[in-house]
Protein backbone atom coordinates (compact mmCIF):
# COMPACT_ATOMS: atom_id res chain seq x y z
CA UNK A 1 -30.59 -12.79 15.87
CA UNK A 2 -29.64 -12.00 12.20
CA UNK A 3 -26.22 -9.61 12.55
CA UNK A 4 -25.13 -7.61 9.84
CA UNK A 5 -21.86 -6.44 9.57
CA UNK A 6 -19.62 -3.76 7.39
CA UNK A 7 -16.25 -4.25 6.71
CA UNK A 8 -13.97 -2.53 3.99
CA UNK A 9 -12.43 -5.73 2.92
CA UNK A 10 -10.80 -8.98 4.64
CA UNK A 11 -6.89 -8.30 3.89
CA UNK A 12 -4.83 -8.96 6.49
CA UNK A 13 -5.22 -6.22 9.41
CA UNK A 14 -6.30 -6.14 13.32
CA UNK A 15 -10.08 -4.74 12.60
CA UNK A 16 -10.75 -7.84 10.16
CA UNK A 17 -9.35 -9.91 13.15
CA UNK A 18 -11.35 -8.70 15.30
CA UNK A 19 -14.55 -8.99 12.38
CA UNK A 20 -13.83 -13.23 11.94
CA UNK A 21 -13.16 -13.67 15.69
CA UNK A 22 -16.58 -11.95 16.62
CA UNK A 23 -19.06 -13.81 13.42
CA UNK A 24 -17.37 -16.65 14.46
CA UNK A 25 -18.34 -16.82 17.59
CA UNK A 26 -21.71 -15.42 17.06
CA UNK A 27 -22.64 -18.48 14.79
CA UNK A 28 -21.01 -20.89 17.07
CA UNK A 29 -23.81 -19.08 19.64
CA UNK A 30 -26.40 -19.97 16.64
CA UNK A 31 -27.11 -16.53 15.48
CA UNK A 32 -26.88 -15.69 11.47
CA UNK A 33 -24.08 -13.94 10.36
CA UNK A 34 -23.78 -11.95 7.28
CA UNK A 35 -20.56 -9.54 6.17
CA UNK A 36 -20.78 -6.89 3.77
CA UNK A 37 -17.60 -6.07 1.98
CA UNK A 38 -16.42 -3.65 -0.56
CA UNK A 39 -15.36 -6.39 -2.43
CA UNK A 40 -13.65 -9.94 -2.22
CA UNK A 41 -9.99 -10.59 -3.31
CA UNK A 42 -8.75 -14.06 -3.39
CA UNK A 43 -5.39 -13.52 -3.53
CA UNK A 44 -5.23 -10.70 -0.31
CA UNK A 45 -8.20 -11.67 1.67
CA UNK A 46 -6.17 -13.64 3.55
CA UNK A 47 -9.00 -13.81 6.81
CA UNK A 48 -11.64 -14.87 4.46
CA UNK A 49 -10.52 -18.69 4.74
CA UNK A 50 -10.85 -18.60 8.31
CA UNK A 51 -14.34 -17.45 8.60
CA UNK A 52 -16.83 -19.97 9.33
CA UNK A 53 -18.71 -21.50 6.44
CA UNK A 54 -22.10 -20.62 8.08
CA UNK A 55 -21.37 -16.94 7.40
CA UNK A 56 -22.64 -15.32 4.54
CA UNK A 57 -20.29 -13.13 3.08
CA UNK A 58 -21.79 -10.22 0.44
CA UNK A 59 -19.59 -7.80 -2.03
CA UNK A 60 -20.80 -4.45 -2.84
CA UNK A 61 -18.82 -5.13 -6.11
CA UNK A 62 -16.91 -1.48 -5.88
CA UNK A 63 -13.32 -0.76 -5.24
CA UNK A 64 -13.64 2.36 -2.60
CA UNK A 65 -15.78 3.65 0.29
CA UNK A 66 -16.77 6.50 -1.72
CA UNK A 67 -18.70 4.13 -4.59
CA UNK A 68 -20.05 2.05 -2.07
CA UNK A 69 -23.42 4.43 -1.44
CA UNK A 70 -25.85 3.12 -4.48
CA UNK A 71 -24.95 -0.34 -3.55
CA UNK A 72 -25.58 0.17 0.38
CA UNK A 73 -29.12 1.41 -0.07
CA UNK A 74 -29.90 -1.12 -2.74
CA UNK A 75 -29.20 -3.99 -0.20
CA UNK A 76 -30.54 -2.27 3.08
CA UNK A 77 -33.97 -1.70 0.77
CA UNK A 78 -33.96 -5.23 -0.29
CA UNK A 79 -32.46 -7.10 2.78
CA UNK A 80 -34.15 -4.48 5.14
CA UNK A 81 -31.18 -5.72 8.19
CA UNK A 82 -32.46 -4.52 11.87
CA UNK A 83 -29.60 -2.87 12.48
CA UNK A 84 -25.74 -2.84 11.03
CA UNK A 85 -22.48 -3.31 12.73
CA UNK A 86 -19.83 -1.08 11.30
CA UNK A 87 -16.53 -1.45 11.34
CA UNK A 88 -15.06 1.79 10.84
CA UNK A 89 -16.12 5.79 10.63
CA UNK A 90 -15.83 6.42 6.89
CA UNK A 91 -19.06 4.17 5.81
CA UNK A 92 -20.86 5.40 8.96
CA UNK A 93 -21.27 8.95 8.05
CA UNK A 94 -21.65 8.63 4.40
CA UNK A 95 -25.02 5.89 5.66
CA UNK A 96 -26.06 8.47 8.01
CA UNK A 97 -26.21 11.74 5.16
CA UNK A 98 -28.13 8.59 2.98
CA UNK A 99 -30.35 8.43 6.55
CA UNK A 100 -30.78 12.40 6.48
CA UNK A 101 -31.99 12.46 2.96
CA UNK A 102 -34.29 9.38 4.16
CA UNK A 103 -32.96 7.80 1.01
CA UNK A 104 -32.07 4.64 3.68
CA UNK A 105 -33.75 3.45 7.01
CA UNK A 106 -31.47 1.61 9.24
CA UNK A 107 -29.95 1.89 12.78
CA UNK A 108 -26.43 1.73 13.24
CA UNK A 109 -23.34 0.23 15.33
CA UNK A 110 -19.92 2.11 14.88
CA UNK A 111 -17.16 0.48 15.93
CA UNK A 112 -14.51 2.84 16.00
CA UNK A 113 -11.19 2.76 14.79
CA UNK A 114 -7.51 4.12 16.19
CA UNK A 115 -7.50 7.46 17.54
CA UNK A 116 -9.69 10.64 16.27
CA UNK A 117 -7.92 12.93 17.78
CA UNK A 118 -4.39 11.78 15.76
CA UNK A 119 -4.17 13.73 12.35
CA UNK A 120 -6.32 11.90 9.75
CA UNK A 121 -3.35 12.31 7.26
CA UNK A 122 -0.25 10.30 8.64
CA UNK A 123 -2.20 7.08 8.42
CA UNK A 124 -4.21 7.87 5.54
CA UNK A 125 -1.59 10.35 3.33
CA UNK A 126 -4.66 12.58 2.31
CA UNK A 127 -5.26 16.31 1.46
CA UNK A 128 -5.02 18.91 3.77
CA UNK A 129 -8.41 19.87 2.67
CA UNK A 130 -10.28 16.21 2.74
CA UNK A 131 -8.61 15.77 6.06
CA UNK A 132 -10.40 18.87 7.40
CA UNK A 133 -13.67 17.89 5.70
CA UNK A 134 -13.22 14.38 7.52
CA UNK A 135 -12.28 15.70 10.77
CA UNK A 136 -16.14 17.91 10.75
CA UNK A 137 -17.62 14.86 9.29
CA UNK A 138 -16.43 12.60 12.22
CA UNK A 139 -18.66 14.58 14.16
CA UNK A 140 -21.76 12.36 12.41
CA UNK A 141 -20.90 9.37 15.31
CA UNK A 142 -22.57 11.33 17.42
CA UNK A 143 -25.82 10.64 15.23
CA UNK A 144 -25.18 7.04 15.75
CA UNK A 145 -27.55 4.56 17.72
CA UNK A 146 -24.51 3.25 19.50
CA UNK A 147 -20.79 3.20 19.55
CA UNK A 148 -18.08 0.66 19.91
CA UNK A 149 -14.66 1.94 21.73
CA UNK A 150 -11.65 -0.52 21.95
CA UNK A 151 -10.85 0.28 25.70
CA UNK A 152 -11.83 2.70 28.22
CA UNK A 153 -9.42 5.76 26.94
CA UNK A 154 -10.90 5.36 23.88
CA UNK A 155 -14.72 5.38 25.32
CA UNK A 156 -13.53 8.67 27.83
CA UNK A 157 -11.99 10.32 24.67
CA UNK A 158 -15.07 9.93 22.69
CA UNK A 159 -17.13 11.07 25.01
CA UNK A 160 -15.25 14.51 26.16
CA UNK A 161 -15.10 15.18 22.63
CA UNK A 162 -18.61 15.38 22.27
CA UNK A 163 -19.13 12.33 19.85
CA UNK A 164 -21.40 10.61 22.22
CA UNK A 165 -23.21 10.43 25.61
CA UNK A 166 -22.19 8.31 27.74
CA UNK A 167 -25.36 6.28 27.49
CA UNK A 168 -24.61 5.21 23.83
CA UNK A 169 -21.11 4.29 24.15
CA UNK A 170 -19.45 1.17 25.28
CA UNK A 171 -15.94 0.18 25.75
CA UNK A 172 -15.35 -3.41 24.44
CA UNK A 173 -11.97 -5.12 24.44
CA UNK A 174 -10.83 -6.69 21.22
CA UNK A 175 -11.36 -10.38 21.27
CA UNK A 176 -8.23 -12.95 20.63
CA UNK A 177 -8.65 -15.73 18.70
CA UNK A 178 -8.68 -18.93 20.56
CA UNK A 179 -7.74 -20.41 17.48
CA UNK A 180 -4.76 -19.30 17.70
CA UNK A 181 -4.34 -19.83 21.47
CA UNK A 182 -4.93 -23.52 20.28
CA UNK A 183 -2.76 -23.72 17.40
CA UNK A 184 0.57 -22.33 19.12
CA UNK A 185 -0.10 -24.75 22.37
CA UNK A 186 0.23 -27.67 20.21
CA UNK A 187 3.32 -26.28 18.14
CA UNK A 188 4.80 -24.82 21.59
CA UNK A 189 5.49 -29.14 22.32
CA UNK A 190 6.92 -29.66 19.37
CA UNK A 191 9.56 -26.84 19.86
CA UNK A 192 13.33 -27.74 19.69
CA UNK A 193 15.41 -25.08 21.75
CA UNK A 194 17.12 -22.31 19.38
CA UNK A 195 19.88 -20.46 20.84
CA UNK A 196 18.77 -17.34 18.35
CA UNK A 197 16.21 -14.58 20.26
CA UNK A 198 13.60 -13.18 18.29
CA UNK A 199 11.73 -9.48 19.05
CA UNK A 200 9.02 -9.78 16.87
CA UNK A 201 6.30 -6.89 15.78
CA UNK A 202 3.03 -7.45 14.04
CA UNK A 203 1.69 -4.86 11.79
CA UNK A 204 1.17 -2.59 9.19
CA UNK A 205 4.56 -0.79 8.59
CA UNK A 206 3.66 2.59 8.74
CA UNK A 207 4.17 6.07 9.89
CA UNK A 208 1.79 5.28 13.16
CA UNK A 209 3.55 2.17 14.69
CA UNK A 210 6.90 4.36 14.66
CA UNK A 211 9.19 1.42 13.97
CA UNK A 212 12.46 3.48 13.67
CA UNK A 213 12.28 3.55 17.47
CA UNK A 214 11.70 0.04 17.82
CA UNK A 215 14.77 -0.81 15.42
CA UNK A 216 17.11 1.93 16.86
CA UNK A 217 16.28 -0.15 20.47
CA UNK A 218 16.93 -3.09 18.95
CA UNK A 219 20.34 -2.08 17.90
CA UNK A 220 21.44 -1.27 21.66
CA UNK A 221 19.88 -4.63 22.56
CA UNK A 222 21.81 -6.66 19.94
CA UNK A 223 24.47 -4.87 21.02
CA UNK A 224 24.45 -6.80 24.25
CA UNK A 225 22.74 -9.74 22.76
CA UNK A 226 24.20 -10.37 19.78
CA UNK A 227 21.97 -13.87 18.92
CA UNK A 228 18.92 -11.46 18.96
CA UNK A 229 16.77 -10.87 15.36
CA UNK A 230 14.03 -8.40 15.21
CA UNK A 231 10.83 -9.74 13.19
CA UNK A 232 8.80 -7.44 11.48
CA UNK A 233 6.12 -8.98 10.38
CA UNK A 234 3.83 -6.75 7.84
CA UNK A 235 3.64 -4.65 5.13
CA UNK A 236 3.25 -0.85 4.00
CA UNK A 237 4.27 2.04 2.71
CA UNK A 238 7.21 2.61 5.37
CA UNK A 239 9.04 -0.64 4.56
CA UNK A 240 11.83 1.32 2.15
CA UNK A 241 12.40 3.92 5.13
CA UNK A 242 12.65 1.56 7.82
CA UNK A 243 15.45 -0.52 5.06
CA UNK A 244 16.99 2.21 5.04
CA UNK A 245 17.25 2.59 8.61
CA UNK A 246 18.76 -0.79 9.33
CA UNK A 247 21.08 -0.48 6.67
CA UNK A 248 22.27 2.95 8.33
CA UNK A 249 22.91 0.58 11.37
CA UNK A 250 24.06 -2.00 10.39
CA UNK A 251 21.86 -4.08 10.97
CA UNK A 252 20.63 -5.23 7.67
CA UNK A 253 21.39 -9.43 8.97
CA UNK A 254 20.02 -9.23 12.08
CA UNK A 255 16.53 -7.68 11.44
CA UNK A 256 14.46 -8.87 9.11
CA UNK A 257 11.29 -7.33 7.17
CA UNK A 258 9.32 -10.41 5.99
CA UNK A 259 5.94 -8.74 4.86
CA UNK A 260 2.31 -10.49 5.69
CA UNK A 261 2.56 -13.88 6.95
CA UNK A 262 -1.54 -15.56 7.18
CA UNK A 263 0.34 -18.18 9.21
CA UNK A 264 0.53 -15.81 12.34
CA UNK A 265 0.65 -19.06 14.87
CA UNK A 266 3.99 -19.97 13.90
CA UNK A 267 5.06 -16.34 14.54
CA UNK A 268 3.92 -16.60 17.93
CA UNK A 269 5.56 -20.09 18.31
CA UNK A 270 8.99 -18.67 17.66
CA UNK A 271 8.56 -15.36 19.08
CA UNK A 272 10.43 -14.90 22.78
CA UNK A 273 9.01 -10.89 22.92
CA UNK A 274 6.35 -9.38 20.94
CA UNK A 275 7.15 -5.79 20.84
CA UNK A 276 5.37 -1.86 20.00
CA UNK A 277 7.07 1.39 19.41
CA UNK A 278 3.50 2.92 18.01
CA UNK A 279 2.51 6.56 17.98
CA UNK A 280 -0.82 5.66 18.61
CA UNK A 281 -3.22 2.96 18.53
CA UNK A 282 -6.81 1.93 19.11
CA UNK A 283 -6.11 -1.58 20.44
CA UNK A 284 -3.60 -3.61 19.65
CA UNK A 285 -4.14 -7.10 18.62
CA UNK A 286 -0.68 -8.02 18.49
CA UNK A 287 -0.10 -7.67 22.36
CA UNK A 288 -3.40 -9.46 23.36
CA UNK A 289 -2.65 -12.43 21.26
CA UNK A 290 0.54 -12.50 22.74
CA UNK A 291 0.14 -13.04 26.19
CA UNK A 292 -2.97 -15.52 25.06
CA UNK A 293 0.09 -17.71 24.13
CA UNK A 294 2.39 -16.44 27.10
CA UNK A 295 4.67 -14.33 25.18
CA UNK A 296 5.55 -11.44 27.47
CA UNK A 297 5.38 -7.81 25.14
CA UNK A 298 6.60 -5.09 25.46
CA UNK A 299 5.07 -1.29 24.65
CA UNK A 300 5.09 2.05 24.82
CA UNK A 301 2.74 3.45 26.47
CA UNK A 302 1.30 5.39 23.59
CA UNK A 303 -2.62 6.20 23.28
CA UNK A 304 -4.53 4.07 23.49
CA UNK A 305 -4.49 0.94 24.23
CA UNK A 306 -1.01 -0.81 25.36
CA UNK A 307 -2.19 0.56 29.48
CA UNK A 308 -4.95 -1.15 29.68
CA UNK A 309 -3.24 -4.68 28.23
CA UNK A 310 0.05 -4.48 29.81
CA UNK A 311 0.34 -5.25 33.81
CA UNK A 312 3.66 -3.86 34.23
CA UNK A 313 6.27 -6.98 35.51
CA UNK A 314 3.29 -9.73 34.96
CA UNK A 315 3.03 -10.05 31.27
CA UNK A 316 5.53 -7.75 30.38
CA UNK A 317 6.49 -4.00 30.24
CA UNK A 318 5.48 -0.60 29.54
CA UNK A 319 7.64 1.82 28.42
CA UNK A 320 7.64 5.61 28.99
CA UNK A 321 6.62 7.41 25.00
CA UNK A 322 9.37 7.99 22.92
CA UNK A 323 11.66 6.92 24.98
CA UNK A 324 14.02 4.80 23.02
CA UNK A 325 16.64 4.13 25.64
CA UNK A 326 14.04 2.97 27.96
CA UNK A 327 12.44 0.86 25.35
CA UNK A 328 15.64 -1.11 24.85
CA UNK A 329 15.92 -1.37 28.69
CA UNK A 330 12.94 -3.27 28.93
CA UNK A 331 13.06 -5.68 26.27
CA UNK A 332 16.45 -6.53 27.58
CA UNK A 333 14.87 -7.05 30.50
CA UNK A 334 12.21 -9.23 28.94
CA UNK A 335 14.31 -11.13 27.26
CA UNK A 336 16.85 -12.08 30.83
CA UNK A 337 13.71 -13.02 32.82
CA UNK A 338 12.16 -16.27 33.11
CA UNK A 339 8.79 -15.77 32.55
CA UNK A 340 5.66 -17.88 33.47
CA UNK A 341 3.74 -18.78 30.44
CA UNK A 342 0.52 -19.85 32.23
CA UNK A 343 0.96 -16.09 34.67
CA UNK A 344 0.77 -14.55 30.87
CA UNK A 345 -2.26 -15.71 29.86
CA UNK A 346 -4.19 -15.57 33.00
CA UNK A 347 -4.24 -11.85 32.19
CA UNK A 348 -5.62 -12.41 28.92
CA UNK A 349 -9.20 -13.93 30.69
CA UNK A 350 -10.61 -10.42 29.92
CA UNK A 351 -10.12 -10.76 26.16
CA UNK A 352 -11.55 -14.48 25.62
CA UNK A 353 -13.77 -14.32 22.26
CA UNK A 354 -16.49 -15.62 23.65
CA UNK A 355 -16.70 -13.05 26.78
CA UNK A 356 -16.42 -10.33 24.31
CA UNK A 357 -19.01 -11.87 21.39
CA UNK A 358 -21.46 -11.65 24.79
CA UNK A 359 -20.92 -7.93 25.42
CA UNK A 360 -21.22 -7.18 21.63
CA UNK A 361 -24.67 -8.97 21.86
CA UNK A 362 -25.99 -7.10 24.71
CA UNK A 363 -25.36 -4.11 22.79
CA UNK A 364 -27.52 -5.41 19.70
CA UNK A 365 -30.44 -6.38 21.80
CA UNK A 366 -30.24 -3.04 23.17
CA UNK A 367 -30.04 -1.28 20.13
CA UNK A 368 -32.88 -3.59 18.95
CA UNK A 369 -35.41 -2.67 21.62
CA UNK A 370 -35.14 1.09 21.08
């Protein structure tokens, strides 16, 4: 099967994760990969490297979504793909107006991203009027031959909002790397014991992962546990607020903002919690790659998402929404038990790359057939 698949670019993030796990796999499988991107950037496209060298991997050659349309139709008129795997909603509907002009002939697989019912501009800082425009345009999925949700929240929400029938939807876990599984097993031997505790997060430091809460329950847990650090490991356009914050606590030494790491495995290796505070989410990488190593996590239980990783007191906790007090309770609590790695990832079976690359492809062939 020759897969096509749209992705803004391949900085570091969850959805471009998700995008190298999935080609990955589907060339291991012996199918032919290619990746359209907006356009490459050595020095940021950090998952690049780790794509395997049997994908093909195209630029459009323009900087934004919005300059990508005269590009798109030249290659769909000249590559002519069966059908194309999208990650994301903005590229969607501005293909499907091309479709409605018949300017481009092309079926298409949306894989949607976070939550559409959240207010476009806290993750995206936009207009008042653009966010409107977007919020009508979303709408256009509904045109779509098929739709990718994250988990089965996600799928119900979609589908009482009237952005598909329940015959072209399906609800597809995000995959974890086994990579990475690999890599932090062999690291986890070499591991010398290190009285310090680390509470790490894993993200883009934003307005939607809500990390005053998580460092404001940090401070009650160092308060107890004063050998405890909090990682954060990311980067974005909260980091001076959340300084700030720390600062305000005093708490400056003990947690530590270290921006994008590509080296994520030796996060995990040191990591004794992985930990969310988020607003809202679509599904979180960060907590399914944890307990693929056997790090316990701990989450609120925001939508979407965290419920349908978490088995509350197996592989870790979830906490009641904004509930800072609570969320301190519990990763104290995660942090005192003595947890069973091998417990942890036996609830991670679900998420395996290659179960997940096999539901992705049952979608294509049936998007293929139609």
């Amino acid at each position: 099967m020759n897969i096509t698949i749209f992705i803004a670019h391949m900085a570091l993030g969850g959805a471009q994760r998700v995008c190298v796990n999935l080609a990955n796999e589907f060339v291991a499988q012996g199918h032919q990969v290619t990746i359209l991107v907006l356009d490459l950037d050595r020095d940021h496209d950090v998952h690049t490297h780790l794509l395997d060298k049997r994908c093909r991997i195209v630029s459009l050659g323009v900087s934004r979504i919005r300059y990508a349309a005269i590009p798109m139709i030249k290659y769909i008129r000249k590559e002519k793909p069966s059908f194309l795997m999208i990650f994301g909603n903005e590229m969607a509907i501005i293909l499907n107006k091309l479709r409605k002009l018949h300017l481009i002939h092309v079926k298409m697989i949306v894989r949607v991203l976070n939550n559409l019912n959240i207010s476009l501009s806290k993750e995206d800082h936009i207009s008042p009027i653009v966010e409107n425009y977007l919020k009508k345009a979303q709408h256009n999925l509904s045109d779509m031959e098929h739709l990718i949700a994250q988990c089965k929240g996600m799928e119900k929400m979609l589908i009482e909002g009237g952005f598909s029938s329940p015959d072209k939807i399906t609800a597809i876990y995000n995959p974890v790397s086994e990579h990475i599984i690999n890599a932090v097993n062999r690291s986890k031997k070499d591991k010398q014991e290190n009285p310090v505790e680390q509470i790490v997060f894993i993200g883009r430091i934003d307005p939607q992962k809500n990390l005053t809460h998580l460092v404001k329950a940090f401070s009650k847990v160092h308060e107890k546990r004063p050998n405890t650090i909090l990682r954060l490991i990311g980067d974005g356009n909260s980091r001076n607020s959340i300084e700030k914050c720390t600062e305000e606590l005093g708490l400056a030494d003990c947690v530590r903002i270290e921006g994008i790491n590509p080296h994520i495995e030796e996060v995990y290796n040191e990591a004794d919690v992985v930990a969310l505070s988020s607003e809202y989410e679509g599904m979180p990488n960060c907590l399914i790659e944890a307990i693929g190593v056997g790090i316990p996590v701990v989450s609120y239980d925001c939508p979407l998402g965290p419920s349908e990783i978490i088995e509350d007191g197996v592989n870790g906790y979830l906490v009641p929404y904004n509930d800072i007090d609570a969320l301190a309770q519990k990763l104290l609590l995660a942090l005192e038990r003595n947890w069973n790695p091998q417990e942890i990832k036996k609830t991670c079976d679900k998420f395996l790359v290659k179960n997940i690359a096999n539901k992705y492809l049952q979608v294509f062939e049936k998007v293929e057939r139609e």
